[in-house]
C-alpha atoms as a PDB file:
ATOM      1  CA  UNK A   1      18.655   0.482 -12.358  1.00  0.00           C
ATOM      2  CA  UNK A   2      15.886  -0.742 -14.383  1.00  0.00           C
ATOM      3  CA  UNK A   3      12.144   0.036 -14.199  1.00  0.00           C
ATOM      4  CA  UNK A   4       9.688  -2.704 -15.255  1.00  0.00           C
ATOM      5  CA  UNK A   5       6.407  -1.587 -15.388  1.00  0.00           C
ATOM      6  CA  UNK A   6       4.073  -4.288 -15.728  1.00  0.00           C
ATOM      7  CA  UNK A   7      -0.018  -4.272 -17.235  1.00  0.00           C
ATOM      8  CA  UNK A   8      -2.258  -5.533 -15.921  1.00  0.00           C
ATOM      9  CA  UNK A   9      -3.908  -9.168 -16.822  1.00  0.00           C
ATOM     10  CA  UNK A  10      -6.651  -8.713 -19.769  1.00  0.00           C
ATOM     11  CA  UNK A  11      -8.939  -9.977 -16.729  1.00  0.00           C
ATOM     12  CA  UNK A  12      -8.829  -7.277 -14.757  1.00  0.00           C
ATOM     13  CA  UNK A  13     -11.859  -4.648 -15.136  1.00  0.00           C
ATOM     14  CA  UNK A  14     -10.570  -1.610 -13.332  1.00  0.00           C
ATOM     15  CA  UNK A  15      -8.111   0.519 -12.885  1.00  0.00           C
ATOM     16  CA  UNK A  16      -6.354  -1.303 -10.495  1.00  0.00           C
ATOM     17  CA  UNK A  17      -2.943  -2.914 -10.354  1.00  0.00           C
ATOM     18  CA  UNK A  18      -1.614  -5.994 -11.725  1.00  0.00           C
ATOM     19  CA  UNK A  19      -0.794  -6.373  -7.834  1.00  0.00           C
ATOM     20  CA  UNK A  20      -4.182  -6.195  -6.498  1.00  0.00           C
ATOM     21  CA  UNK A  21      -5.083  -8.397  -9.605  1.00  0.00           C
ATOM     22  CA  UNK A  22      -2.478 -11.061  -8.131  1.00  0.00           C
ATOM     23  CA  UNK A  23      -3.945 -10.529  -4.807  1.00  0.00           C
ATOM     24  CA  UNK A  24      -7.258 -11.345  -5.660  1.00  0.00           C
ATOM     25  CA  UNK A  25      -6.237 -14.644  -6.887  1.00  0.00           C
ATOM     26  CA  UNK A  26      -5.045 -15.797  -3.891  1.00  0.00           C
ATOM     27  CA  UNK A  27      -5.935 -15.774  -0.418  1.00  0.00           C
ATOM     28  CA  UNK A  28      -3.718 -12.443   1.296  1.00  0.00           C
ATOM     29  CA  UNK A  29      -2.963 -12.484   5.112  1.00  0.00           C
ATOM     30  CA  UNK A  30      -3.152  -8.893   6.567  1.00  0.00           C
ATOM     31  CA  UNK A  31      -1.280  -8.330   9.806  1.00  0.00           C
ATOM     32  CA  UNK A  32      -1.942  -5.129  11.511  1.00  0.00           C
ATOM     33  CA  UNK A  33       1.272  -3.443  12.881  1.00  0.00           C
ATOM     34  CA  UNK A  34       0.005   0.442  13.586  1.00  0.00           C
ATOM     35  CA  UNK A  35      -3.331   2.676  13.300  1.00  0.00           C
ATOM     36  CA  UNK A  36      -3.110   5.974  14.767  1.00  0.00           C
ATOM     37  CA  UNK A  37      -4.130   8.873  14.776  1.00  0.00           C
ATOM     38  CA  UNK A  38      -0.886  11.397  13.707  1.00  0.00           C
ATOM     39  CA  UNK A  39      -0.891  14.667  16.206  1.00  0.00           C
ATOM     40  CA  UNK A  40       2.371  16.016  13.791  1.00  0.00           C
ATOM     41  CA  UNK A  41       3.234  15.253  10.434  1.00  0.00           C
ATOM     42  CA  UNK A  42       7.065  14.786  11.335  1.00  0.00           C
ATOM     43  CA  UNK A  43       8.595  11.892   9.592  1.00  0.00           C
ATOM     44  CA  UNK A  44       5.700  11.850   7.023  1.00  0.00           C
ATOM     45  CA  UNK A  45       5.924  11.970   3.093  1.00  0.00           C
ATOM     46  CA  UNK A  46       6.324  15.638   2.204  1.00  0.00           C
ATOM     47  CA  UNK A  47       2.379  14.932  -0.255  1.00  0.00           C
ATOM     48  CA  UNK A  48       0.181  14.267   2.897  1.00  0.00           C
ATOM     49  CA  UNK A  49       0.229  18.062   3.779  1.00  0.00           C
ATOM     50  CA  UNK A  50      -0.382  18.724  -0.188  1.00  0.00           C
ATOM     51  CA  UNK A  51      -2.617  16.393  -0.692  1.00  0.00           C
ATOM     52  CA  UNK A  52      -4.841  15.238   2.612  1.00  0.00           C
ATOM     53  CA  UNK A  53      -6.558  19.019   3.337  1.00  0.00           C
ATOM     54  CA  UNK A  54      -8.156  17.397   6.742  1.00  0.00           C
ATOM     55  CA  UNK A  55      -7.077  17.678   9.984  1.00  0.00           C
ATOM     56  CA  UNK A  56      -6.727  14.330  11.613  1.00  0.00           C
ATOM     57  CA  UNK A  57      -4.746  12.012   9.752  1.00  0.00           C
ATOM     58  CA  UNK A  58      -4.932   8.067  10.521  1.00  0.00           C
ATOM     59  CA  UNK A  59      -1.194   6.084   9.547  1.00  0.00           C
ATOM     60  CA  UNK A  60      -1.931   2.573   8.720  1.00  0.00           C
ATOM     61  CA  UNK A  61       1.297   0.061   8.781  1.00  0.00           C
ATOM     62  CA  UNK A  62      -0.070  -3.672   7.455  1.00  0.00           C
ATOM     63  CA  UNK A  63       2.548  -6.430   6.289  1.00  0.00           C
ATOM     64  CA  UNK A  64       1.257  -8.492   3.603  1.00  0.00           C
ATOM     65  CA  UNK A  65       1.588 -11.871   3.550  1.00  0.00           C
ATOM     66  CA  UNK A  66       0.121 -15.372   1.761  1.00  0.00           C
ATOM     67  CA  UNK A  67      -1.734 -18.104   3.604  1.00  0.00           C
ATOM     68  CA  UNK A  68       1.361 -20.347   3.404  1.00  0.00           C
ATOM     69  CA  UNK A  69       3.056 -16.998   5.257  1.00  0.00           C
ATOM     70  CA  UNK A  70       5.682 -15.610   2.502  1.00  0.00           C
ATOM     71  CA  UNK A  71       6.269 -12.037   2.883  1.00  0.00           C
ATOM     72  CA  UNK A  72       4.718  -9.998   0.016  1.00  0.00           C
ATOM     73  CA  UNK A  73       4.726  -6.349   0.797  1.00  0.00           C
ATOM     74  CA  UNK A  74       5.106  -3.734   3.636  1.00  0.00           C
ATOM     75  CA  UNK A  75       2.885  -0.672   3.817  1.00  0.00           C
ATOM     76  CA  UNK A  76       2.088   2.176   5.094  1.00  0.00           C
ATOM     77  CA  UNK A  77      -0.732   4.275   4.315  1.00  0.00           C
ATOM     78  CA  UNK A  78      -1.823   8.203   5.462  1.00  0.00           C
ATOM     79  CA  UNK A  79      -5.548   8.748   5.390  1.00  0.00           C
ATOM     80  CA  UNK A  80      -8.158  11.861   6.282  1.00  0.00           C
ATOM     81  CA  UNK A  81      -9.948  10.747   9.176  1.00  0.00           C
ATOM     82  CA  UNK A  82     -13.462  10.474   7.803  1.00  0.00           C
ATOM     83  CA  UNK A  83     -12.128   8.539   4.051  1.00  0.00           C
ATOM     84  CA  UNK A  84     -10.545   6.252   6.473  1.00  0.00           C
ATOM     85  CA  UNK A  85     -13.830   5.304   8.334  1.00  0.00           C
ATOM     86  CA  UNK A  86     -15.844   5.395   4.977  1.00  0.00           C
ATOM     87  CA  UNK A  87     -13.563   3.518   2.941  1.00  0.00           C
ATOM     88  CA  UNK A  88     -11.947   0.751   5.713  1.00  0.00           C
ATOM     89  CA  UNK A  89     -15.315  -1.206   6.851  1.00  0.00           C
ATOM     90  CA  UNK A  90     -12.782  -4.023   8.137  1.00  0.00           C
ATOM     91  CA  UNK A  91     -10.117  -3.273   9.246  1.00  0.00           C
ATOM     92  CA  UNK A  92      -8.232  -6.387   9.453  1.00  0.00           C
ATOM     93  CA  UNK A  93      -8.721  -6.499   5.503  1.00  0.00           C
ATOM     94  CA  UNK A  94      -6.129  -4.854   3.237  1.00  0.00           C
ATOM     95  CA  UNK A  95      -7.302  -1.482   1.048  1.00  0.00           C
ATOM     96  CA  UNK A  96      -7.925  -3.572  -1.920  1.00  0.00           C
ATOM     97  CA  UNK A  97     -10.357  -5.656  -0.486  1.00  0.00           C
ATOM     98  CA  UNK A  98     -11.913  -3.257   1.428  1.00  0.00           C
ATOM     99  CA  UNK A  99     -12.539  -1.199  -1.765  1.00  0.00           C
ATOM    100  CA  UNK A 100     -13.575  -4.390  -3.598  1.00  0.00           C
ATOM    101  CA  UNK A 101     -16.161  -5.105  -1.671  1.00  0.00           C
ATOM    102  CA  UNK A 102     -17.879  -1.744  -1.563  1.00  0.00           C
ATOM    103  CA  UNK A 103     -16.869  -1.627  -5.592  1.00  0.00           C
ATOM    104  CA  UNK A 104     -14.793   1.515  -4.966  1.00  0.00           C
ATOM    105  CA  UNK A 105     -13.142   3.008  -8.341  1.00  0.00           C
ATOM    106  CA  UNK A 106     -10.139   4.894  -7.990  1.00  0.00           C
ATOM    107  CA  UNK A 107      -6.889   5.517  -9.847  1.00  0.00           C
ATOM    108  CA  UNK A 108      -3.404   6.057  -8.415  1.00  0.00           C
ATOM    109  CA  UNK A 109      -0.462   8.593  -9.147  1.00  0.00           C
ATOM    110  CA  UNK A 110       3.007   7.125  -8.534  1.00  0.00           C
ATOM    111  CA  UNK A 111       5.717   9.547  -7.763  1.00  0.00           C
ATOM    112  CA  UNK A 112       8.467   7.478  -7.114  1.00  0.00           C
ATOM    113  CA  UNK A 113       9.785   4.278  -7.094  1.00  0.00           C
ATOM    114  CA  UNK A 114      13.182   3.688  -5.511  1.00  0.00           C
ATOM    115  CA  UNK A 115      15.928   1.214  -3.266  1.00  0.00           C
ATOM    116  CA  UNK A 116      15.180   1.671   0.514  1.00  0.00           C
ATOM    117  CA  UNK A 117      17.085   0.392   3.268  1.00  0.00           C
ATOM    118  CA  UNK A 118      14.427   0.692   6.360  1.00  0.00           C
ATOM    119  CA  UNK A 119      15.506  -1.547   8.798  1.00  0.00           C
ATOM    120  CA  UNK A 120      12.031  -1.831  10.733  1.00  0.00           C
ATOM    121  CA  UNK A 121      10.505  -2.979   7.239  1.00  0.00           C
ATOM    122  CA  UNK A 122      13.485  -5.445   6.330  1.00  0.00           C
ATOM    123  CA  UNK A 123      12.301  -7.167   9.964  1.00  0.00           C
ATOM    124  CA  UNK A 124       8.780  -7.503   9.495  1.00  0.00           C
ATOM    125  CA  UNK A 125       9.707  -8.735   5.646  1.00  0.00           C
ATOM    126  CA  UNK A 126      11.943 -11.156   6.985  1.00  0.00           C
ATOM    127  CA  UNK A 127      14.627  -9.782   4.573  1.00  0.00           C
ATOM    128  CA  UNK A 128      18.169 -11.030   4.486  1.00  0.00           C
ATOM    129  CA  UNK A 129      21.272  -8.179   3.831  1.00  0.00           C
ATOM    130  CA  UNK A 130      21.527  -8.396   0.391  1.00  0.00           C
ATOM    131  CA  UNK A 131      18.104  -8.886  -0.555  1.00  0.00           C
ATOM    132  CA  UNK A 132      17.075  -5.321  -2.146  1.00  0.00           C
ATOM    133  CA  UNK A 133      13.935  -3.211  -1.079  1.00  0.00           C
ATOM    134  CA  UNK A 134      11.946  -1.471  -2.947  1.00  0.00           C
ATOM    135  CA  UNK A 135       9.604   1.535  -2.505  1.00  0.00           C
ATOM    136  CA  UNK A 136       6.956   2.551  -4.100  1.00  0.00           C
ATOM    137  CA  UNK A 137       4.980   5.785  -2.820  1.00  0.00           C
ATOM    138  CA  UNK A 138       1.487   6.860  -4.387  1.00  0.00           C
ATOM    139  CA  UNK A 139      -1.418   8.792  -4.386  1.00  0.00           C
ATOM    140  CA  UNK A 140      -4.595   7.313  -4.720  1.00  0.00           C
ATOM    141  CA  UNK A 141      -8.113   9.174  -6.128  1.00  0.00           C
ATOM    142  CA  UNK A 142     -11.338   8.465  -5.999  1.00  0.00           C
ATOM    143  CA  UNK A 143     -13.460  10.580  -8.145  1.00  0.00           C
ATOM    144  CA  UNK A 144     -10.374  12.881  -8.654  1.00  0.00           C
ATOM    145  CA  UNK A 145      -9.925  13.921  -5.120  1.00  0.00           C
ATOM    146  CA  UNK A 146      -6.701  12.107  -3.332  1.00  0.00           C
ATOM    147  CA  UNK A 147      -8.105   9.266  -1.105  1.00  0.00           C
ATOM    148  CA  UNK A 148      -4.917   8.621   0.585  1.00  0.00           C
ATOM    149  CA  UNK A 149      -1.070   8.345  -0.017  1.00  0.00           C
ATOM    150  CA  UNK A 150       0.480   5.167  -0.043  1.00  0.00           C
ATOM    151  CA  UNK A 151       4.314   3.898   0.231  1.00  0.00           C
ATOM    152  CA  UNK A 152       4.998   0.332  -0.039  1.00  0.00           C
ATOM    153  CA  UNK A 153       8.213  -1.560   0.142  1.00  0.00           C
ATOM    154  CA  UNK A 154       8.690  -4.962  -1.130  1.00  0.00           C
ATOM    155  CA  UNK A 155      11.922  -7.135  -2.302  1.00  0.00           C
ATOM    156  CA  UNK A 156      13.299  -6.998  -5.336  1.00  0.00           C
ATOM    157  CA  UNK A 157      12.494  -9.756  -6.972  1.00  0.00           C
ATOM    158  CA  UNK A 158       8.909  -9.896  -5.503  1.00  0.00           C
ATOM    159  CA  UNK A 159       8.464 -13.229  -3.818  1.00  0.00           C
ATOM    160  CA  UNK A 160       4.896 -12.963  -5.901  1.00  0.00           C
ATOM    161  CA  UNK A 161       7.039 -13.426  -9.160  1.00  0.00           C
ATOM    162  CA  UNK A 162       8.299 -16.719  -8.061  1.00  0.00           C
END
């Protein structure tokens, strides 16, 4: 198993990824699967109690997609209530663009990247057997307080490295 980490383009001003960098090249597709409101953190990433201190936590699940419909990513995001309605103006919009727009800075904290074999994801990714998932699961800051905690799962290769 080998770990690629790669920089982002000499273009890009912020913080951000060489993801969102690729994203905002190109015209993304964001489908909506889930928003809710979680009443128990069962089933959650162990960091949402650590790091979101609030009570009401919203779960996003979005697919990611490009206009001619390939695939891109899977995610799922855990947010405080009241970032959620600051940060998310439209909601049909991924996190990047939402945070574009409104010229949000932030930073993130990876804490792992690793295989997954979700079978929900490998449906809505319209994954074959022996193409390989990836996770990815993050915290992201704004000002140095944690935003929201992110986990996205993608196929190894990327189809965005075609």
């Amino acid at each position: 198993f080998v770990l690629m980490i790669r920089r982002p383009p000499r273009s890009t001003q912020s913080r951000s990824s060489a993801a969102s960098d690729v994203y905002k090249r190109q015209e993304i597709k964001t489908q909506v699967i889930e928003e809710s409101e979680l009443d128990t953190l069962e089933g959650a990433p162990y960091q949402i109690a650590e790091y979101l201190k609030e009570n009401i936590i919203i779960r996003r699940k979005v697919v990611l997609s490009t206009k001619s419909d390939t695939k891109l990513l899977y995610a799922t995001s855990y947010w405080p209530k009241s970032k959620y309605e600051q940060v998310m103006k439209n909601r049909s919009d991924a996190i990047g663009k939402n945070m574009d727009q409104q010229k949000i800075e932030h930073y993130r904290q990876i804490f792992f990247v690793q295989y997954n074999f979700d079978e929900e994801v490998r449906k809505h990714l319209d994954c074959q057997d022996q193409d390989k998932l990836l996770s990815r699961l993050y915290v992201m800051y704004q000002r140095g307080e944690p935003l929201c905690i992110i986990c996205l799962l993608y196929t190894s290769p990327s189809p965005r490295d075609s």
